[in-house]
C-alpha atoms as a PDB file:
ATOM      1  CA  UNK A   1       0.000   0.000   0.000  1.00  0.00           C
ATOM      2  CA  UNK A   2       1.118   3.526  -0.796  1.00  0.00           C
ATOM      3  CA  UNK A   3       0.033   6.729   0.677  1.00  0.00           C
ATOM      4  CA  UNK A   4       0.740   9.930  -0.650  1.00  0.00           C
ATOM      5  CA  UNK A   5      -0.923  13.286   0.051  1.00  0.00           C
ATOM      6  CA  UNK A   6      -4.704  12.873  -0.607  1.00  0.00           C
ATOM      7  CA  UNK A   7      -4.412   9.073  -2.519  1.00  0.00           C
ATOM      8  CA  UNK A   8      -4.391   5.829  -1.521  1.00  0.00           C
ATOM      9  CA  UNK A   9      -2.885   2.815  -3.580  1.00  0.00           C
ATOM     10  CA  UNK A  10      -3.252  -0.792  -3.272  1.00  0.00           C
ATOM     11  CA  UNK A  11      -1.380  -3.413  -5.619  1.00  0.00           C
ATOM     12  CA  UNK A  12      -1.562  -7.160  -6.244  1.00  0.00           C
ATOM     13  CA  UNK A  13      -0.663  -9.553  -8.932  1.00  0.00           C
ATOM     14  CA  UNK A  14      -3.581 -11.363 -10.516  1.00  0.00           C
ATOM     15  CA  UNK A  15      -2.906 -15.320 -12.386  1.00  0.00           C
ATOM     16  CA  UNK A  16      -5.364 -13.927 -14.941  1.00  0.00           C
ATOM     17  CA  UNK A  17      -4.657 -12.208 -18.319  1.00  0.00           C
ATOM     18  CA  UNK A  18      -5.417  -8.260 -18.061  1.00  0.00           C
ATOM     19  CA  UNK A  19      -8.082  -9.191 -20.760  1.00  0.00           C
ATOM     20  CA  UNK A  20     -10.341 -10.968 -18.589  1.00  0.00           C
ATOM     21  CA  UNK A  21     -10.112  -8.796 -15.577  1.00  0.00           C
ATOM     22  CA  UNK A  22     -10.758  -5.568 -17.928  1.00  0.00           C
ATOM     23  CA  UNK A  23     -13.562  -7.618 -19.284  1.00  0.00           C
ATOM     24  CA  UNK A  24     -14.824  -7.649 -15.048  1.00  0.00           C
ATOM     25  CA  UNK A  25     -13.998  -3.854 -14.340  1.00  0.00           C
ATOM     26  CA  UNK A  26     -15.520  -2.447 -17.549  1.00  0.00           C
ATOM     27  CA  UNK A  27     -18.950  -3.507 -16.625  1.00  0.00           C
ATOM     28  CA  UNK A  28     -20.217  -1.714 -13.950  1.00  0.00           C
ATOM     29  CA  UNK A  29     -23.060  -4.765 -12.801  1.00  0.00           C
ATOM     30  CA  UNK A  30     -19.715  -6.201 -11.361  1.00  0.00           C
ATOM     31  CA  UNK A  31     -19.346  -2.988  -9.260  1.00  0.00           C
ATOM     32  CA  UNK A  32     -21.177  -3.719  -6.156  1.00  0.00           C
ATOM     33  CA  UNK A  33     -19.608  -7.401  -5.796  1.00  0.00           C
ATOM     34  CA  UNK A  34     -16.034  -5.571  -6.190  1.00  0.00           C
ATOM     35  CA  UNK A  35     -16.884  -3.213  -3.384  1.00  0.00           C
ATOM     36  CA  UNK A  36     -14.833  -3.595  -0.577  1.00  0.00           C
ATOM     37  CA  UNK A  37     -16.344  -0.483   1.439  1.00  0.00           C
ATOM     38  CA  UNK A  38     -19.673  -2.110   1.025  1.00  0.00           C
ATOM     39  CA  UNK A  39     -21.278   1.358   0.097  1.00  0.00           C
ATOM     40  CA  UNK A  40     -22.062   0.076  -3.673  1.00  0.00           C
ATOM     41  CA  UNK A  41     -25.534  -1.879  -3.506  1.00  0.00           C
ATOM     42  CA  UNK A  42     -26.318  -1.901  -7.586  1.00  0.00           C
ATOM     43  CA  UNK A  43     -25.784  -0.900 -10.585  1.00  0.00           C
ATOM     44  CA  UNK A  44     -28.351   1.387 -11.771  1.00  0.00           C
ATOM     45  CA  UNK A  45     -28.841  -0.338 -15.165  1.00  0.00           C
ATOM     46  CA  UNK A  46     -25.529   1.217 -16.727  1.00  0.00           C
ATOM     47  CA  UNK A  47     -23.748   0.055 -20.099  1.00  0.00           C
ATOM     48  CA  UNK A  48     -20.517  -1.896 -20.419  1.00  0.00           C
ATOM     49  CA  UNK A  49     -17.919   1.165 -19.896  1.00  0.00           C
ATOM     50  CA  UNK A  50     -15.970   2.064 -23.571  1.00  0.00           C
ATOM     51  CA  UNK A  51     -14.676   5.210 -23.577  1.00  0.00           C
ATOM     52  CA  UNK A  52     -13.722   8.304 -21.761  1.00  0.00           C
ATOM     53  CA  UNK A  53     -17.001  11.043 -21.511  1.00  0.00           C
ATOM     54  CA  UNK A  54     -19.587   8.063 -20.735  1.00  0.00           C
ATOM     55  CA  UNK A  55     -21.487   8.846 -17.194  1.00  0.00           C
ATOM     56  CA  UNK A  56     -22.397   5.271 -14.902  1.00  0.00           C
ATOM     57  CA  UNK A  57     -25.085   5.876 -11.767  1.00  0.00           C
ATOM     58  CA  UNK A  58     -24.471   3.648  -9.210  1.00  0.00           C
ATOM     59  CA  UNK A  59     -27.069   2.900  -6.382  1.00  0.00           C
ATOM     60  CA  UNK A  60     -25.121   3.712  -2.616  1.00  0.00           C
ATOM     61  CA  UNK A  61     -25.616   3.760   1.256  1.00  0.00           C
ATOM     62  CA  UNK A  62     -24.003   4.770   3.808  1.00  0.00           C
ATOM     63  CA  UNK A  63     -24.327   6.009   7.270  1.00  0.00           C
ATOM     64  CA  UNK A  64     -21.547   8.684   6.857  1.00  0.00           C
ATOM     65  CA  UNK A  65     -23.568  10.036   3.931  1.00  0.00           C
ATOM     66  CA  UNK A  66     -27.167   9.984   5.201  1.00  0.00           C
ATOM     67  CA  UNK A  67     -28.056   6.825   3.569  1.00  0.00           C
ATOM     68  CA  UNK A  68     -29.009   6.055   0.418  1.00  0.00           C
ATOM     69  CA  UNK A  69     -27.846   8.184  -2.233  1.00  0.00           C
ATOM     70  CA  UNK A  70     -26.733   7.770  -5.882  1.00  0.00           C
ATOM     71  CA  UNK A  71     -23.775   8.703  -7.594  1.00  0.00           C
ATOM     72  CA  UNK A  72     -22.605   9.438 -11.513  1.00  0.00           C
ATOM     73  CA  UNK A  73     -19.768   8.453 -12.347  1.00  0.00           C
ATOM     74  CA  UNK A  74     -17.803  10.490 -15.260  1.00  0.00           C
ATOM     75  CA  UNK A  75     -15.389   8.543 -16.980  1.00  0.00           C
ATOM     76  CA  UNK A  76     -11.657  10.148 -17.100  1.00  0.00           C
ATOM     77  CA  UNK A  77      -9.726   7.598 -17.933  1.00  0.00           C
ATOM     78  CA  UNK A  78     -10.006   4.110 -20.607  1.00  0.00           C
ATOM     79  CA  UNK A  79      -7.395   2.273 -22.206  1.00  0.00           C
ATOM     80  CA  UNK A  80      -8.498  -1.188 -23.606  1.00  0.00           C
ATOM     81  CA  UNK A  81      -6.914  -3.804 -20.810  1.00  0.00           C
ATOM     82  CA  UNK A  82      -4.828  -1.278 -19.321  1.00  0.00           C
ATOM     83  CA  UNK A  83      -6.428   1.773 -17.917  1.00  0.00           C
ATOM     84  CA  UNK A  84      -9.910   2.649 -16.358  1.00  0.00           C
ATOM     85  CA  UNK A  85     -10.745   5.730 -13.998  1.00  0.00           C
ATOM     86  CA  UNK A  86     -13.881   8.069 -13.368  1.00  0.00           C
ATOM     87  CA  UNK A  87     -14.665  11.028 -11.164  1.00  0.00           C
ATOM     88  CA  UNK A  88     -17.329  10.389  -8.692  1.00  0.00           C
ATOM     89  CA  UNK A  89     -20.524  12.693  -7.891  1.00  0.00           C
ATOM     90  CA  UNK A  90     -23.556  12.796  -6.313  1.00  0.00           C
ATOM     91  CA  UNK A  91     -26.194  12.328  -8.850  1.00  0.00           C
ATOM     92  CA  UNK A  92     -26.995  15.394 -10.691  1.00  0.00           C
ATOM     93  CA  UNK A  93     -23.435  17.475  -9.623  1.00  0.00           C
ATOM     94  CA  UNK A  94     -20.181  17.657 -11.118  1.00  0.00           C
ATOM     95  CA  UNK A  95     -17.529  15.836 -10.086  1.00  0.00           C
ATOM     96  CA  UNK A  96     -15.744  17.929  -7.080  1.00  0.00           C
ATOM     97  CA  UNK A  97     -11.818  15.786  -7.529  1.00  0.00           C
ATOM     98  CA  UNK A  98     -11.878  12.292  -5.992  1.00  0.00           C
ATOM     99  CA  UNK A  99     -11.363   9.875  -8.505  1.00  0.00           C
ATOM    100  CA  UNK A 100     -11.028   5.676  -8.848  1.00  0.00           C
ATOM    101  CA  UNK A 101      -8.090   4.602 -10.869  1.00  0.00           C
ATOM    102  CA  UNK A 102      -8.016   0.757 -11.995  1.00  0.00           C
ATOM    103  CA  UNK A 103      -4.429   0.111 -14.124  1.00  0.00           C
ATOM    104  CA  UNK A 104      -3.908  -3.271 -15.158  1.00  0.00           C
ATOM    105  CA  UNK A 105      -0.345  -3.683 -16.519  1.00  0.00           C
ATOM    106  CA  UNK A 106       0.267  -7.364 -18.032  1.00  0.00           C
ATOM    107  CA  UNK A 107       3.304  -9.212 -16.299  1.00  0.00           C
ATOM    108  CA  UNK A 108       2.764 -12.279 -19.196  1.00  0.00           C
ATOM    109  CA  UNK A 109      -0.174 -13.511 -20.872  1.00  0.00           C
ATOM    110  CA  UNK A 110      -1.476 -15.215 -18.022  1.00  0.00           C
ATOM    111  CA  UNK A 111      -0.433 -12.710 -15.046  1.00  0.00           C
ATOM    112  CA  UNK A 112      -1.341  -9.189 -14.404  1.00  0.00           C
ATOM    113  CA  UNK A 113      -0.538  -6.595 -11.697  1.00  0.00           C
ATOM    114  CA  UNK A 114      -3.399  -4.495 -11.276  1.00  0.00           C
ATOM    115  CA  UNK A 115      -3.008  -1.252  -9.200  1.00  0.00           C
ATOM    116  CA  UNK A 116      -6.243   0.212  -7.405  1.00  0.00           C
ATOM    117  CA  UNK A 117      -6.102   4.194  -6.704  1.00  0.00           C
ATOM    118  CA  UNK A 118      -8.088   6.006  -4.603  1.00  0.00           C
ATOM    119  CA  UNK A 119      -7.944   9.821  -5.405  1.00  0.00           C
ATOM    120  CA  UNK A 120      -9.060  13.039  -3.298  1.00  0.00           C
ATOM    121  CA  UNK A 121      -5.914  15.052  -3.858  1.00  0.00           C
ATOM    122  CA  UNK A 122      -7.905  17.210  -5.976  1.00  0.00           C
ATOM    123  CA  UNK A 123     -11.048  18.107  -3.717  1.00  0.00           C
ATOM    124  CA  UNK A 124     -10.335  21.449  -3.382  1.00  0.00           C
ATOM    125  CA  UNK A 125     -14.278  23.411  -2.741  1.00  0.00           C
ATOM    126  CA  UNK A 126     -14.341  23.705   1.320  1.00  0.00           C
ATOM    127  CA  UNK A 127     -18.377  23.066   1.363  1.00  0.00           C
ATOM    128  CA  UNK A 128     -17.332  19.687   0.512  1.00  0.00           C
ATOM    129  CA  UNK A 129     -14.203  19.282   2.842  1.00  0.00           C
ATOM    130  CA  UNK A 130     -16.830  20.374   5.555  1.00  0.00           C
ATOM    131  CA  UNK A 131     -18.908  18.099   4.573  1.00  0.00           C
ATOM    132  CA  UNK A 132     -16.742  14.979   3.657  1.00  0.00           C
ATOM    133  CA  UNK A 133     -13.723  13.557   6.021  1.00  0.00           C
ATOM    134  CA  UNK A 134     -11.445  12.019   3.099  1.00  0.00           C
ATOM    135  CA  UNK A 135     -10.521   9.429   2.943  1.00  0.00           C
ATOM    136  CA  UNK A 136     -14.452   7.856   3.125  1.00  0.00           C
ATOM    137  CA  UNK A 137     -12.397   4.377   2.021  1.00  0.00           C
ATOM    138  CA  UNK A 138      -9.257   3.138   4.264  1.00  0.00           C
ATOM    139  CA  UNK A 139      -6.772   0.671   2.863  1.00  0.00           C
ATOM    140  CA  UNK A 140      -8.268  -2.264   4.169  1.00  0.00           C
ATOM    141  CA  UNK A 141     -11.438  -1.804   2.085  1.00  0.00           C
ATOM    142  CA  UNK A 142      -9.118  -1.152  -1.428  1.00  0.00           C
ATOM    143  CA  UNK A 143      -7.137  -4.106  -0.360  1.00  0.00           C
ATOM    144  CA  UNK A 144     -10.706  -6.021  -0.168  1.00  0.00           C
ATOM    145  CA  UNK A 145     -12.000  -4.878  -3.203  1.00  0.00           C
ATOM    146  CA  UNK A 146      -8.623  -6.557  -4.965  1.00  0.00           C
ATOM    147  CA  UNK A 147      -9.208  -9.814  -3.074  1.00  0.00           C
ATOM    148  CA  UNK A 148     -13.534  -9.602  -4.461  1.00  0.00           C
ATOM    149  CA  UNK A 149     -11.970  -8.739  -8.187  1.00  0.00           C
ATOM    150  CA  UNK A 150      -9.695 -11.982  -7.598  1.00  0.00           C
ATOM    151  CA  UNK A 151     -12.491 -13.838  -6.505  1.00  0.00           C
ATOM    152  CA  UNK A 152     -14.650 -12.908  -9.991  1.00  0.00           C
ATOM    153  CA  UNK A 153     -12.123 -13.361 -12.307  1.00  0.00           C
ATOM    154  CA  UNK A 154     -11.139 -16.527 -10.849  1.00  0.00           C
ATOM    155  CA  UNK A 155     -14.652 -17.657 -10.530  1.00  0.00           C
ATOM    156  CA  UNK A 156     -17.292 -19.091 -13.112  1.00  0.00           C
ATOM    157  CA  UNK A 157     -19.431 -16.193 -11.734  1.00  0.00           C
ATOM    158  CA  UNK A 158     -18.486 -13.083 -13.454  1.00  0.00           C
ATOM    159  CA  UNK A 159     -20.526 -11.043 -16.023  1.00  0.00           C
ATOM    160  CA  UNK A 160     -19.600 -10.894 -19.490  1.00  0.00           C
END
């Protein structure tokens, strides 16, 4: 695990080809049994993710945010097996800087190291620091949503 100034990473080396893993992060269905926070409850009938510009809505609780909510989820960053990243808001708002990085970078054809990022470095409107205490995910929960993505890709389970 690294931590830098307003990011946390987590690492770990999947026996799976980046492919197939891309193939589990890209749709966002998949998102809620990834979560390791446990704040994701559904997808709220998205499509496969393709390109930078597309927005996902995701169905959320959680105590620390008054219960259920929903978020959009702009996509920054998509690079076929290698990259995927959005900006997170509460439905209807713009993004206000925390971002989720996913990088998948192929070790062979069979083994991939995929790097999870969790991003608030660039929160910068003080409504929001007021009303947020960043991080909302620890390291434990990142390092749990790598061992759930583990579990899907090395599963029969996982949604095409």
């Amino acid at each position: 695990m690294t931590e830098t100034e307003g990011k946390l990473t987590v690492d770990r080396v999947f026996d799976a080809p980046a492919k197939e893993i891309f193939n589990v992060l890209s749709n966002p269905e998949n998102h809620a049994g990834l979560d390791g926070s446990g704040m994701v409850k559904s997808d709220e009938k998205s499509d496969r993710i393709t390109g930078v510009g597309q927005v996902f809505t995701m169905n959320m609780f959680s105590e620390k945010m008054g219960g259920d909510y929903r978020t959009e989820n702009h996509v920054v960053g998509y690079d076929v097996n290698k990259l995927l990243a959005w900006k997170t808001a509460p439905a209807g708002q713009e993004p206000a800087g925390w971002q989720w990085v996913w990088e998948l970078d192929a070790d062979s054809q069979e083994s991939t190291k995929v790097t999870l990022t969790y991003d608030w470095s660039h929160v910068t409107d003080k409504d929001v620091l007021r009303m947020i205490t960043f991080p909302v995910v620890d390291e434990h929960e990142l390092e749990t949503s790598l061992e759930k993505l583990s579990g899907m890709v090395a599963g029969p389970h996982h949604t095409n």
